[in-house]
N, C-alpha and C. Protein backbone atom coordinates (compact mmCIF):
# COMPACT_ATOMS: atom_id res chain seq x y z
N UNK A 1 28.07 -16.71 23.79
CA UNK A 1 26.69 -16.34 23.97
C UNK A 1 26.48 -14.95 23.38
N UNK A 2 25.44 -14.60 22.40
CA UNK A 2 25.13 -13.15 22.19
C UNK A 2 24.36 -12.71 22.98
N UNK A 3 25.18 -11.17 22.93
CA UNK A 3 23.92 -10.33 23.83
C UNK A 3 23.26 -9.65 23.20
N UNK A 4 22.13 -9.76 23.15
CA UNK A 4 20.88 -9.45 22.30
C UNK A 4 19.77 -9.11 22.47
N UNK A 5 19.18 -8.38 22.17
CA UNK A 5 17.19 -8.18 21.91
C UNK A 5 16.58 -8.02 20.91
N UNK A 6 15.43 -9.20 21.01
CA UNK A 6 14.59 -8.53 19.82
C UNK A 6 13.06 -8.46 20.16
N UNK A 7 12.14 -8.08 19.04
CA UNK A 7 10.75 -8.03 19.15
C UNK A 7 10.26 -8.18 17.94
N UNK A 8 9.46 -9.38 18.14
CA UNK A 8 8.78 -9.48 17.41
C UNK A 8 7.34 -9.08 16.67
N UNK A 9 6.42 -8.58 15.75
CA UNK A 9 5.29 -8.28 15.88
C UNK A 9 4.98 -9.05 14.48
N UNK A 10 3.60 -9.31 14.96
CA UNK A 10 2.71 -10.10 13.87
C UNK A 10 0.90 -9.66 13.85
N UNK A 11 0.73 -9.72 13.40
CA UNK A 11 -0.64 -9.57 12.70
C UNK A 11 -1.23 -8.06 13.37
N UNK A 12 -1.92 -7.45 11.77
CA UNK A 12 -2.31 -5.90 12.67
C UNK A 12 -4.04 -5.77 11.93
N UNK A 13 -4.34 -4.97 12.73
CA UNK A 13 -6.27 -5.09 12.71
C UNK A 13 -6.57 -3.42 11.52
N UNK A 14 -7.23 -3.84 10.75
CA UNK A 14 -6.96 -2.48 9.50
C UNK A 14 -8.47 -2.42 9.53
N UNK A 15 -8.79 -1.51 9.93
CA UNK A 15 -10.38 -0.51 10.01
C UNK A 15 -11.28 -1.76 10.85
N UNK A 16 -10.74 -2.05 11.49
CA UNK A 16 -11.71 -3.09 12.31
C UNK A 16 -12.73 -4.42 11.38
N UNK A 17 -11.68 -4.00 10.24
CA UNK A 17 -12.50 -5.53 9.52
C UNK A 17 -11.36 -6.73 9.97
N UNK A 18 -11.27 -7.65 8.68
CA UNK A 18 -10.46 -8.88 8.89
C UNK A 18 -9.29 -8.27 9.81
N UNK A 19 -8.75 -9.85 10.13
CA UNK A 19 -7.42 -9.67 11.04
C UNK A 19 -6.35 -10.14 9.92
N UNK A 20 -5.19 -9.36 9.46
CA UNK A 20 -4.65 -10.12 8.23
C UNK A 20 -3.28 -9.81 9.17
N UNK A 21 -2.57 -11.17 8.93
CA UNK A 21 -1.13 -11.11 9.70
C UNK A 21 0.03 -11.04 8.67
N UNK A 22 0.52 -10.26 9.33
CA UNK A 22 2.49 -9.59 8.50
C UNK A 22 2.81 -9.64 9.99
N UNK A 23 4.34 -10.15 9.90
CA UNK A 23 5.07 -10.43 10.77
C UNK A 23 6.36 -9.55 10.39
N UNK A 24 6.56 -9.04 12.00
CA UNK A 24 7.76 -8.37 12.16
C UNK A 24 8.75 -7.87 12.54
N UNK A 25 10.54 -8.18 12.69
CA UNK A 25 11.08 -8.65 13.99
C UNK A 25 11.57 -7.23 13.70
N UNK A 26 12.38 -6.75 15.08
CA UNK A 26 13.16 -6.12 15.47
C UNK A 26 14.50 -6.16 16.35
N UNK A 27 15.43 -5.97 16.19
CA UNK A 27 16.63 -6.25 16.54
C UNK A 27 17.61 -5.38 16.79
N UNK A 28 18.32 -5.40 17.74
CA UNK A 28 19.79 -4.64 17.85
C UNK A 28 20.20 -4.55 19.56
N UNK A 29 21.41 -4.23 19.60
CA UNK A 29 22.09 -3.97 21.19
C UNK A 29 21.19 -4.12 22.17
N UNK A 30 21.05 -4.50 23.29
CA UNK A 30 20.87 -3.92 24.00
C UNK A 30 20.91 -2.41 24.71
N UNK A 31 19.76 -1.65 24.81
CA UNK A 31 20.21 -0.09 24.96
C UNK A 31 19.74 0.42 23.63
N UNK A 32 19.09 -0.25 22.69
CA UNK A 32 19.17 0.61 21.00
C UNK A 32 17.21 1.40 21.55
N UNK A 33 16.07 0.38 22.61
CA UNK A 33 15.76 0.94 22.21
C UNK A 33 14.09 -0.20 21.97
N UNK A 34 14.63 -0.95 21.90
CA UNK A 34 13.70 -2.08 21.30
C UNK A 34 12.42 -2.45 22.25
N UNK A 35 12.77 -2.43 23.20
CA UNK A 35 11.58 -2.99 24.58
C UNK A 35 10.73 -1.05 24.21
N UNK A 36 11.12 0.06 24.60
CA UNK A 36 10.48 1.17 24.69
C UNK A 36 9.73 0.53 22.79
N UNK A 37 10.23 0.88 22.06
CA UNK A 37 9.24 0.58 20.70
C UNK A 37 8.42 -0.01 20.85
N UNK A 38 8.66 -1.52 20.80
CA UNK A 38 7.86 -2.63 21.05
C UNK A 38 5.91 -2.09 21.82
N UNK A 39 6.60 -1.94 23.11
CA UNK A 39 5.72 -1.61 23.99
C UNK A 39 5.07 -0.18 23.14
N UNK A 40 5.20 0.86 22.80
CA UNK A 40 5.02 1.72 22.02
C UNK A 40 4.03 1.42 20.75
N UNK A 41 4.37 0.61 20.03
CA UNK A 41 4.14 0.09 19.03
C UNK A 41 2.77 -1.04 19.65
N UNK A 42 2.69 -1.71 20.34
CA UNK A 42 1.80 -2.68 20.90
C UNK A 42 0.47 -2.14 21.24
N UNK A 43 0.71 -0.55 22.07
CA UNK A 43 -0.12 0.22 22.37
C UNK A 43 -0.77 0.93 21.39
N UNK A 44 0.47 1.48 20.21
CA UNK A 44 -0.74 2.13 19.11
C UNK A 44 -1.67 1.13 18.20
N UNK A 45 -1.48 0.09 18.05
CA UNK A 45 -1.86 -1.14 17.08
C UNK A 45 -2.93 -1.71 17.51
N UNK A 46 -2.41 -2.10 19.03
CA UNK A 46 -3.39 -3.07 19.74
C UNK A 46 -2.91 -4.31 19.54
N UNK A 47 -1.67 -4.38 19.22
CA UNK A 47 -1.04 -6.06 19.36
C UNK A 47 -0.76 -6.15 20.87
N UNK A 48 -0.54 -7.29 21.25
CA UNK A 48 -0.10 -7.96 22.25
C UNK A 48 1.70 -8.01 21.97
N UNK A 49 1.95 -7.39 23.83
CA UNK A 49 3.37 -7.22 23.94
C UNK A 49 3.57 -8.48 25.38
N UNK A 50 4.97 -9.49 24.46
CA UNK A 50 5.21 -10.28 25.55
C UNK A 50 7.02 -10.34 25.35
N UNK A 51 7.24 -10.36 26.68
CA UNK A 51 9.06 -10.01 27.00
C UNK A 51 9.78 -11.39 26.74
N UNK A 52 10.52 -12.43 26.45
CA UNK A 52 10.98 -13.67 26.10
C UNK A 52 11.13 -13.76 27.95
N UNK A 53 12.56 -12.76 28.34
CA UNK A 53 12.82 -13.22 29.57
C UNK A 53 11.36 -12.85 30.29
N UNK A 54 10.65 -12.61 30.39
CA UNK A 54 9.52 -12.42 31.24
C UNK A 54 8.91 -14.45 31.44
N UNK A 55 8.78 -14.22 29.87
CA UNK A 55 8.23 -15.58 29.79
C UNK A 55 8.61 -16.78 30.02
N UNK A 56 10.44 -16.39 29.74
CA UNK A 56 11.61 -17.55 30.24
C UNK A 56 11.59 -17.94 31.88
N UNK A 57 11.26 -16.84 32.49
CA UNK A 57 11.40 -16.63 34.23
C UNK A 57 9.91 -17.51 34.33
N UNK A 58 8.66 -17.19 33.57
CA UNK A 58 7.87 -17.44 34.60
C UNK A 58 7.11 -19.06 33.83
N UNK A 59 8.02 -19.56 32.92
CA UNK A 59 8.01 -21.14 32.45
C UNK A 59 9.15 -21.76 33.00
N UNK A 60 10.17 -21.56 33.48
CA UNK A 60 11.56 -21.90 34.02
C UNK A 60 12.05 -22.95 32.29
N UNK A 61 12.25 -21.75 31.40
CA UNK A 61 12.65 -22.15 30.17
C UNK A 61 14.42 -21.42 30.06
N UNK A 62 14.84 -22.65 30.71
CA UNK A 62 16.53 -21.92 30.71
C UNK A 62 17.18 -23.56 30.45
N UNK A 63 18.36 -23.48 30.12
CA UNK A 63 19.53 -24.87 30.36
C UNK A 63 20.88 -24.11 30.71
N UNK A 64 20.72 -23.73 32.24
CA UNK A 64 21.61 -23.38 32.59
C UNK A 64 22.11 -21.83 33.04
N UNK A 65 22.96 -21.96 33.41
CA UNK A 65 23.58 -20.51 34.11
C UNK A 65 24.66 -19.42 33.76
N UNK A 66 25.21 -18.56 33.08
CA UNK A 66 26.06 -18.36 32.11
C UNK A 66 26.69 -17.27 33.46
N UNK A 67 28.01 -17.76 33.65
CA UNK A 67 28.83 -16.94 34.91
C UNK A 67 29.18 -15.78 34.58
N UNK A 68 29.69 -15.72 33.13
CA UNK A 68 30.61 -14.47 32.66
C UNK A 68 29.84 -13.32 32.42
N UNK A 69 28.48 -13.59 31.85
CA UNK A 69 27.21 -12.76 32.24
C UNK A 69 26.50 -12.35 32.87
N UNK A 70 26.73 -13.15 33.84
CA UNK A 70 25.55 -12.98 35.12
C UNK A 70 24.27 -12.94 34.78
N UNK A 71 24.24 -14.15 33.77
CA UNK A 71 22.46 -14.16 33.66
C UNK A 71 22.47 -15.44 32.53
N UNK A 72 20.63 -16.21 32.84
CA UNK A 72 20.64 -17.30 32.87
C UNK A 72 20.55 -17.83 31.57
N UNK A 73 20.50 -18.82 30.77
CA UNK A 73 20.57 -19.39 29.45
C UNK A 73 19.30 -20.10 28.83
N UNK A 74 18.87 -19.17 27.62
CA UNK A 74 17.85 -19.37 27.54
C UNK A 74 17.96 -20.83 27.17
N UNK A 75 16.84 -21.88 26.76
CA UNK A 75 16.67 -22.39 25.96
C UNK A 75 15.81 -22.56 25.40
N UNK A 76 16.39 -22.28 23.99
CA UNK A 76 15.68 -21.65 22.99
C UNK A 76 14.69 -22.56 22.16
N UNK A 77 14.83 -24.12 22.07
CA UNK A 77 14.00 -24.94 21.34
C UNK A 77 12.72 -24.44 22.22
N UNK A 78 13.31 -24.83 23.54
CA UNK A 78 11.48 -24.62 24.60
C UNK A 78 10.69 -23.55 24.32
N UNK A 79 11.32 -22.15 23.63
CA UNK A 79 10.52 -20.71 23.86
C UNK A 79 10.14 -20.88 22.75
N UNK A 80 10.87 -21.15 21.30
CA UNK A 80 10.38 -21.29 19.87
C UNK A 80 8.91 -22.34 20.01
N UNK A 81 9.07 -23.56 20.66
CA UNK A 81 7.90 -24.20 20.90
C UNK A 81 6.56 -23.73 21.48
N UNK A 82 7.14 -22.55 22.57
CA UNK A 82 6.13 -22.13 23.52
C UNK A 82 5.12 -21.35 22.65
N UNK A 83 5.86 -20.16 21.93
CA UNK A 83 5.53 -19.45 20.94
C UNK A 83 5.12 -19.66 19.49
N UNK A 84 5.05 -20.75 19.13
CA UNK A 84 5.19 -20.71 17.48
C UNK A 84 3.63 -20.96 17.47
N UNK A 85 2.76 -21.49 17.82
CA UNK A 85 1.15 -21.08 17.85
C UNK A 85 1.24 -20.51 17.69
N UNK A 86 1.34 -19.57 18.70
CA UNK A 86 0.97 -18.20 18.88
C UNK A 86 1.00 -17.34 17.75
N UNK A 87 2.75 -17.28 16.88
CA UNK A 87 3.16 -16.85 16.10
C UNK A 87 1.90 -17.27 15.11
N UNK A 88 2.04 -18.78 14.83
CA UNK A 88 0.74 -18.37 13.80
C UNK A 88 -0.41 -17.92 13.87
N UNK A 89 -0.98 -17.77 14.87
CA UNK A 89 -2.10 -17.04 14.86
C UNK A 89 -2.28 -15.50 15.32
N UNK A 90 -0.76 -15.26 15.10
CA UNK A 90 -0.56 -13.93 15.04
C UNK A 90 -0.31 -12.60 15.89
N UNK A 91 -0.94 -11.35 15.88
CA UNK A 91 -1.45 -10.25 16.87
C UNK A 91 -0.11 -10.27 17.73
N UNK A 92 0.79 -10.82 18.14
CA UNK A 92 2.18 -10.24 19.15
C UNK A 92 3.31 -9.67 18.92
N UNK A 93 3.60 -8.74 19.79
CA UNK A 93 5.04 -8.13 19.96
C UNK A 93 6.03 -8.92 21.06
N UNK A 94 7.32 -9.76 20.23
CA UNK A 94 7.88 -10.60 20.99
C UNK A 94 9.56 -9.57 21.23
N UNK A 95 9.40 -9.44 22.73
CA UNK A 95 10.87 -8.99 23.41
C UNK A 95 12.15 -9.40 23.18
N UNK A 96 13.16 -9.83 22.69
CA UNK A 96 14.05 -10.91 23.50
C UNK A 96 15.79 -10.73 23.09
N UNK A 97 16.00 -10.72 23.63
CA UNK A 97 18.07 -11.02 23.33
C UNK A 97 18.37 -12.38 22.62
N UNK A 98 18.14 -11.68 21.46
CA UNK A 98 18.76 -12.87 20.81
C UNK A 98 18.26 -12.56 18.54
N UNK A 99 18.97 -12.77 17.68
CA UNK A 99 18.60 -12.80 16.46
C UNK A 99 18.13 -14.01 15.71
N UNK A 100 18.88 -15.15 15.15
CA UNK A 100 18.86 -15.86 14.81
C UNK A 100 18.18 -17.12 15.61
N UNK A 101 17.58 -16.70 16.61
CA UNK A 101 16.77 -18.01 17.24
C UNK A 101 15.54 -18.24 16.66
N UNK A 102 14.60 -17.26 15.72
CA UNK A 102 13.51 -17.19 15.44
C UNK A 102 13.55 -17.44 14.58
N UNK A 103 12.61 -18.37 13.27
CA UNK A 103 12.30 -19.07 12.48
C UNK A 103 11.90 -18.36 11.12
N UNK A 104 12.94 -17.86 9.98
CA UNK A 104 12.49 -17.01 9.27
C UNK A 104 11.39 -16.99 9.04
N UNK A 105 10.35 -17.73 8.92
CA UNK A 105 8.96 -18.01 8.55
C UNK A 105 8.16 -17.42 9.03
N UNK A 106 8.68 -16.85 10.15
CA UNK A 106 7.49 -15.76 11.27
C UNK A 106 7.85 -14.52 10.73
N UNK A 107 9.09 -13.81 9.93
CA UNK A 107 8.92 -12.17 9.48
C UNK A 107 8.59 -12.59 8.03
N UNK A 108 8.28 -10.68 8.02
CA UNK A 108 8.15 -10.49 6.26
C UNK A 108 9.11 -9.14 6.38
N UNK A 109 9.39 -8.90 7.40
CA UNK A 109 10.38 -7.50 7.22
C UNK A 109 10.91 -7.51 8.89
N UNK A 110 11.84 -6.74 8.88
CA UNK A 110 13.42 -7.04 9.53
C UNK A 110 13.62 -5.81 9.97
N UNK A 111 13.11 -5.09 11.71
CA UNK A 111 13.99 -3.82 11.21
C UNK A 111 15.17 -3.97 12.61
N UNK A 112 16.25 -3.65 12.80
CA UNK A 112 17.90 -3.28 13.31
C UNK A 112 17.85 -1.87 13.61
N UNK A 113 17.52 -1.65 15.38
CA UNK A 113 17.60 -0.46 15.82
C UNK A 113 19.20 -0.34 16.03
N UNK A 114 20.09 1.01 15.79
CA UNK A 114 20.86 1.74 15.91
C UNK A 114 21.52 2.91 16.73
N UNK A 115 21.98 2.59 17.05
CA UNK A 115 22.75 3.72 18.63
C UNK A 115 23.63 4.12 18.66
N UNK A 116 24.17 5.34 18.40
CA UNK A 116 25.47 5.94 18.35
C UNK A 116 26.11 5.70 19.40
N UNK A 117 27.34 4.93 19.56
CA UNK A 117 28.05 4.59 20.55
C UNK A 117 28.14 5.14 22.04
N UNK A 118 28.28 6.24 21.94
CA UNK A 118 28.57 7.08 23.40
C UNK A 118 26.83 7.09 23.98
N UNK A 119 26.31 6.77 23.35
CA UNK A 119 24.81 6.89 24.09
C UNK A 119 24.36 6.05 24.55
N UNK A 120 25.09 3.97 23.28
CA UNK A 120 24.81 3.12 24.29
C UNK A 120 24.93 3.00 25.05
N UNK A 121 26.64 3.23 24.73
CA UNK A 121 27.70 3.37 26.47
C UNK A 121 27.10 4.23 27.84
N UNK A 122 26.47 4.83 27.74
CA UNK A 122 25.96 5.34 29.20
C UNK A 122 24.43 4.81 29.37
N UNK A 123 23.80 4.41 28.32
CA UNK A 123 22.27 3.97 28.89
C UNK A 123 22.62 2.45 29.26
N UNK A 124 23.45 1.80 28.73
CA UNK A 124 24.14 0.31 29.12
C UNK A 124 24.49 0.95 30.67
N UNK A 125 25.16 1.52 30.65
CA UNK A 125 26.07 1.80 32.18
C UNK A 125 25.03 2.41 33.50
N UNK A 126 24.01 3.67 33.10
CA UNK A 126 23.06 3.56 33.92
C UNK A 126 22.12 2.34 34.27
N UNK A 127 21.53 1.25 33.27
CA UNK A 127 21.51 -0.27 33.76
C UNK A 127 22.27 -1.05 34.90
N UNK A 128 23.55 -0.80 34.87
CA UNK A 128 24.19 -1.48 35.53
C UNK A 128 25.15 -2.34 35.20
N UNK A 129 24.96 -2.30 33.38
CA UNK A 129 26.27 -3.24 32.76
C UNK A 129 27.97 -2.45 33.22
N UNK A 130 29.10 -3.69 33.33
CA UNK A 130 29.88 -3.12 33.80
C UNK A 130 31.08 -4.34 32.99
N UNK A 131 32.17 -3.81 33.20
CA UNK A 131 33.20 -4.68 32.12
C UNK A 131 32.82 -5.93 31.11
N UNK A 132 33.45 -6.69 31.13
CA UNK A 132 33.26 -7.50 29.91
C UNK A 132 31.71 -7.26 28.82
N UNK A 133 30.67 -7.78 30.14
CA UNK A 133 29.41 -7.41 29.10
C UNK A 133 29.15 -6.42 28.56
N UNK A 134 29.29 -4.83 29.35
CA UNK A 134 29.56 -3.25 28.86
C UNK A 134 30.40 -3.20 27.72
N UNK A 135 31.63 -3.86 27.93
CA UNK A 135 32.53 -3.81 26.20
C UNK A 135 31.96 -4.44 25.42
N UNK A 136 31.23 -5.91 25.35
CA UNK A 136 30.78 -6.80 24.45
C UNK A 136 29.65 -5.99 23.91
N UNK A 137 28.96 -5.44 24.72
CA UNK A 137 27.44 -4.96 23.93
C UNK A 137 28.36 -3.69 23.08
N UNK A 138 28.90 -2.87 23.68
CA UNK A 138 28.98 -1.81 22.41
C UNK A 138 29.85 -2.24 21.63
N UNK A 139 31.17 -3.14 21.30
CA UNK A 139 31.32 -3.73 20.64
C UNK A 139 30.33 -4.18 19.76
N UNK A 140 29.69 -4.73 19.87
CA UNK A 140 28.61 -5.40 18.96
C UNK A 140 27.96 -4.56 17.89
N UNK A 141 28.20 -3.22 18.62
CA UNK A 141 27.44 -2.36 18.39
C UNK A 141 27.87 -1.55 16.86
N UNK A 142 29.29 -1.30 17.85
CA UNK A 142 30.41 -0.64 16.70
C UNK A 142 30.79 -1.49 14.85
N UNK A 143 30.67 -2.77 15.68
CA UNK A 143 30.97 -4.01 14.60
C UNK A 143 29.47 -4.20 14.02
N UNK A 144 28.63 -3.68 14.36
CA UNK A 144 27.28 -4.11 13.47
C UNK A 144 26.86 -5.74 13.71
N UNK A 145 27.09 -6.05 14.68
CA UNK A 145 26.76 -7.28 14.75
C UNK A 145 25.72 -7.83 14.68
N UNK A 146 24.67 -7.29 14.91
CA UNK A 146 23.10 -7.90 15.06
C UNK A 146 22.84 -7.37 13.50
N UNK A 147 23.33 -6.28 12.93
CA UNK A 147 22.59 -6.00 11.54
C UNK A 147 23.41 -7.06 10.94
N UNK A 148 24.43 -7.80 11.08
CA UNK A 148 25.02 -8.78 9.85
C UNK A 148 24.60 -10.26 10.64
N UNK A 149 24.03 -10.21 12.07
CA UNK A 149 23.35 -11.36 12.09
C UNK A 149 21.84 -11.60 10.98
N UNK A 150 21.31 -10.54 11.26
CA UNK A 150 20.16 -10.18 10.81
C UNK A 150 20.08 -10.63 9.14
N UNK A 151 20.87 -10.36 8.92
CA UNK A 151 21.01 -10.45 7.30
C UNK A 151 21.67 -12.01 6.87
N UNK A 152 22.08 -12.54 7.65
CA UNK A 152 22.27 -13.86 7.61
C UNK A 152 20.99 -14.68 8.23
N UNK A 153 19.98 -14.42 8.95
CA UNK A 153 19.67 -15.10 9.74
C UNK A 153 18.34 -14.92 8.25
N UNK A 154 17.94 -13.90 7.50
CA UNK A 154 16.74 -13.60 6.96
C UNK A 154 17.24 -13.01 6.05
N UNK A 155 16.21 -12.81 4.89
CA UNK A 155 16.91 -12.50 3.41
C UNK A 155 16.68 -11.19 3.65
N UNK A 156 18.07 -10.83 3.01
CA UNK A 156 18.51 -9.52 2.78
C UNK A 156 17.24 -8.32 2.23
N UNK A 157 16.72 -8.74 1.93
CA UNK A 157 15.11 -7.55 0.76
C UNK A 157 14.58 -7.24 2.59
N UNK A 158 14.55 -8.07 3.39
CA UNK A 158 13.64 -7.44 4.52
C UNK A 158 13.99 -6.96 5.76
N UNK A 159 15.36 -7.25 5.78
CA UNK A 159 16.31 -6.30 7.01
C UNK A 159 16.40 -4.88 6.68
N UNK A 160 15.96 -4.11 7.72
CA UNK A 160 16.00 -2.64 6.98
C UNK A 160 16.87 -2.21 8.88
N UNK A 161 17.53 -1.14 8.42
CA UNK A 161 18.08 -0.16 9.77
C UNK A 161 17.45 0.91 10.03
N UNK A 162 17.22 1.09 11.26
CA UNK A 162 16.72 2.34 11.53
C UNK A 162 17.54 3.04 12.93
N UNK A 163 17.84 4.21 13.08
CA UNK A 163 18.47 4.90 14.24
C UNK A 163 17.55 5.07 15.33
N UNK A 164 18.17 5.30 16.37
CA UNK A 164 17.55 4.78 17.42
C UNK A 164 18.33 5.79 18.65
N UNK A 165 18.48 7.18 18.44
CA UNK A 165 19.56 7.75 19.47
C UNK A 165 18.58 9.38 20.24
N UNK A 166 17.37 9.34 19.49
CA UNK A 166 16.59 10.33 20.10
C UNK A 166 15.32 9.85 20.21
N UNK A 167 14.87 10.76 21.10
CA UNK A 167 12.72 10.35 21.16
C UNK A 167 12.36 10.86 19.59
N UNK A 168 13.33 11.79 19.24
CA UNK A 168 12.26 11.93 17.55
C UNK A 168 12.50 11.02 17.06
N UNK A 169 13.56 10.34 16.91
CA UNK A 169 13.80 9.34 16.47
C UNK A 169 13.15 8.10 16.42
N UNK A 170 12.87 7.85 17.72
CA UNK A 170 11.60 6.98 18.43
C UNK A 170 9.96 7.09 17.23
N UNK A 171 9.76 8.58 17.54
CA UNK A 171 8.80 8.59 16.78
C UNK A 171 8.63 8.36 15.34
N UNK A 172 9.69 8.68 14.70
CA UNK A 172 9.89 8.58 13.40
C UNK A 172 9.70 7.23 13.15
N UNK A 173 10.53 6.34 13.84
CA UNK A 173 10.47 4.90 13.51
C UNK A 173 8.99 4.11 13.59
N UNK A 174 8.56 4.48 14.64
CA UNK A 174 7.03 4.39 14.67
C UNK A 174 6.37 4.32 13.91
N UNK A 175 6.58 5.41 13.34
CA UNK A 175 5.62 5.91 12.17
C UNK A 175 6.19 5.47 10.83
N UNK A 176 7.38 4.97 10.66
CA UNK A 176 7.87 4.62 9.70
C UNK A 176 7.10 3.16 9.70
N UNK A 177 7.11 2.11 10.56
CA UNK A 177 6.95 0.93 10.78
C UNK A 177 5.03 1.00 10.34
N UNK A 178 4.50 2.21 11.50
CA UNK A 178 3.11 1.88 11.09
C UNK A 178 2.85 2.04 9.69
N UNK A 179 3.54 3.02 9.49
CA UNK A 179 3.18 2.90 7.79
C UNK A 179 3.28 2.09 6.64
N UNK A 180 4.77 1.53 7.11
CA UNK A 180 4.71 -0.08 6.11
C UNK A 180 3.81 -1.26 6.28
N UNK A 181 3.27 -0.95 7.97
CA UNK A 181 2.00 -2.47 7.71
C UNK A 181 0.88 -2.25 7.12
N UNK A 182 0.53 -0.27 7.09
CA UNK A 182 -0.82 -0.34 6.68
C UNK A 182 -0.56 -0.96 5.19
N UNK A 183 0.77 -0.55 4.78
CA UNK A 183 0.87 -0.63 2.96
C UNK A 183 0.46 -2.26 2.81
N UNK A 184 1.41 -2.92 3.76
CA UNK A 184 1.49 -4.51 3.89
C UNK A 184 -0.07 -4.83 3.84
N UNK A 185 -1.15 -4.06 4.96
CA UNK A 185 -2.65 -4.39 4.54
C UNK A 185 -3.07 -4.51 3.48
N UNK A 186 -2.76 -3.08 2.93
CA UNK A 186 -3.31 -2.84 1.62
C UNK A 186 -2.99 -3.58 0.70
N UNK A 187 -1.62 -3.93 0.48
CA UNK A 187 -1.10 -5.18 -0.82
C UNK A 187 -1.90 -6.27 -0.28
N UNK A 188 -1.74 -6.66 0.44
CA UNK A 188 -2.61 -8.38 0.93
C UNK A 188 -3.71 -8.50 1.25
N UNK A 189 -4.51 -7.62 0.87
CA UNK A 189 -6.28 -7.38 1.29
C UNK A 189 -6.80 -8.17 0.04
């Protein structure tokens, strides 16, 4: 099972004319970072922010119970179904642990938040992660795992990395991201 998060965002509102949709995931560790953006990002835009497990808990969209984790199993055909309207008609920021479950067809760009190890390791550990899953996530971390899922899961031109180990950092990315959709407006207007 991977341990994972991502977020998705799709369609953004440019001077209050048309609604033109670019889609756009985000990915990495748990702890990189992704739920604070997301939500961040939802608020400056005005997209809609929805959590997978929020949505998994309150559709009872699971197959099953995963022991070694201590937490439940998504299933993933049901949430891709729940969501893929939606996806096309755009405007959301999607939460979730996991890379390769989402349907390249919903991004046009890819970004892989980044965490210098010793920082996951204690924002994982103030959570409450503790052996196996605590090693597996920064493992993952160290090994780049979600950026070489990422790049398998979606073509390489739209996975981009970004760091993820300070609030400037935070902001930077922000602003890095808002700035590629306005461009994304502007080319597709």
């Amino acid at each position: 099972m991977s341990v994972r998060q991502c977020w998705e965002v799709t369609k953004y509102t440019y001077s209050n004319a048309a609604i033109l949709k670019y889609d756009t995931g985000c990915r990495g560790t748990p702890g990189v970072g992704k739920t604070t953006l997301g939500k961040e990002l939802a608020q400056r835009t005005g997209l809609s922010y929805v959590n997978i497990g929020d949505l998994a808990q309150e559709g009872e969209l699971y197959d099953g119970y995963d022991e070694e984790y201590q937490c439940p199993i998504l299933d993933e055909d049901r949430v891709v179904d729940e969501l893929d309207d939606q996806m096309v008609d755009g405007g959301m920021i999607i939460d979730y642990h996991g890379c390769d479950l989402f349907p390249e067809r919903w991004f046009h760009i890819v970004f892989v938040l980044r965490t210098d190890n010793t920082q996951l390791y204690t924002r994982l550990e103030s959570r409450g992660y503790a052996g196996k899953k605590l090693q597996d996530n920064v493992q993952c971390e160290i090994f780049q795992t979600i950026y070489e899922e990422a790049m398998e899961a979606y073509s390489e031109d739209i996975v981009h990395q970004l760091t993820s180990n300070t609030p400037e950092d935070m902001d930077r990315n922000l602003e890095q991201i808002i700035q590629w959709s306005e461009q994304w407006v502007k080319d597709n207007n």
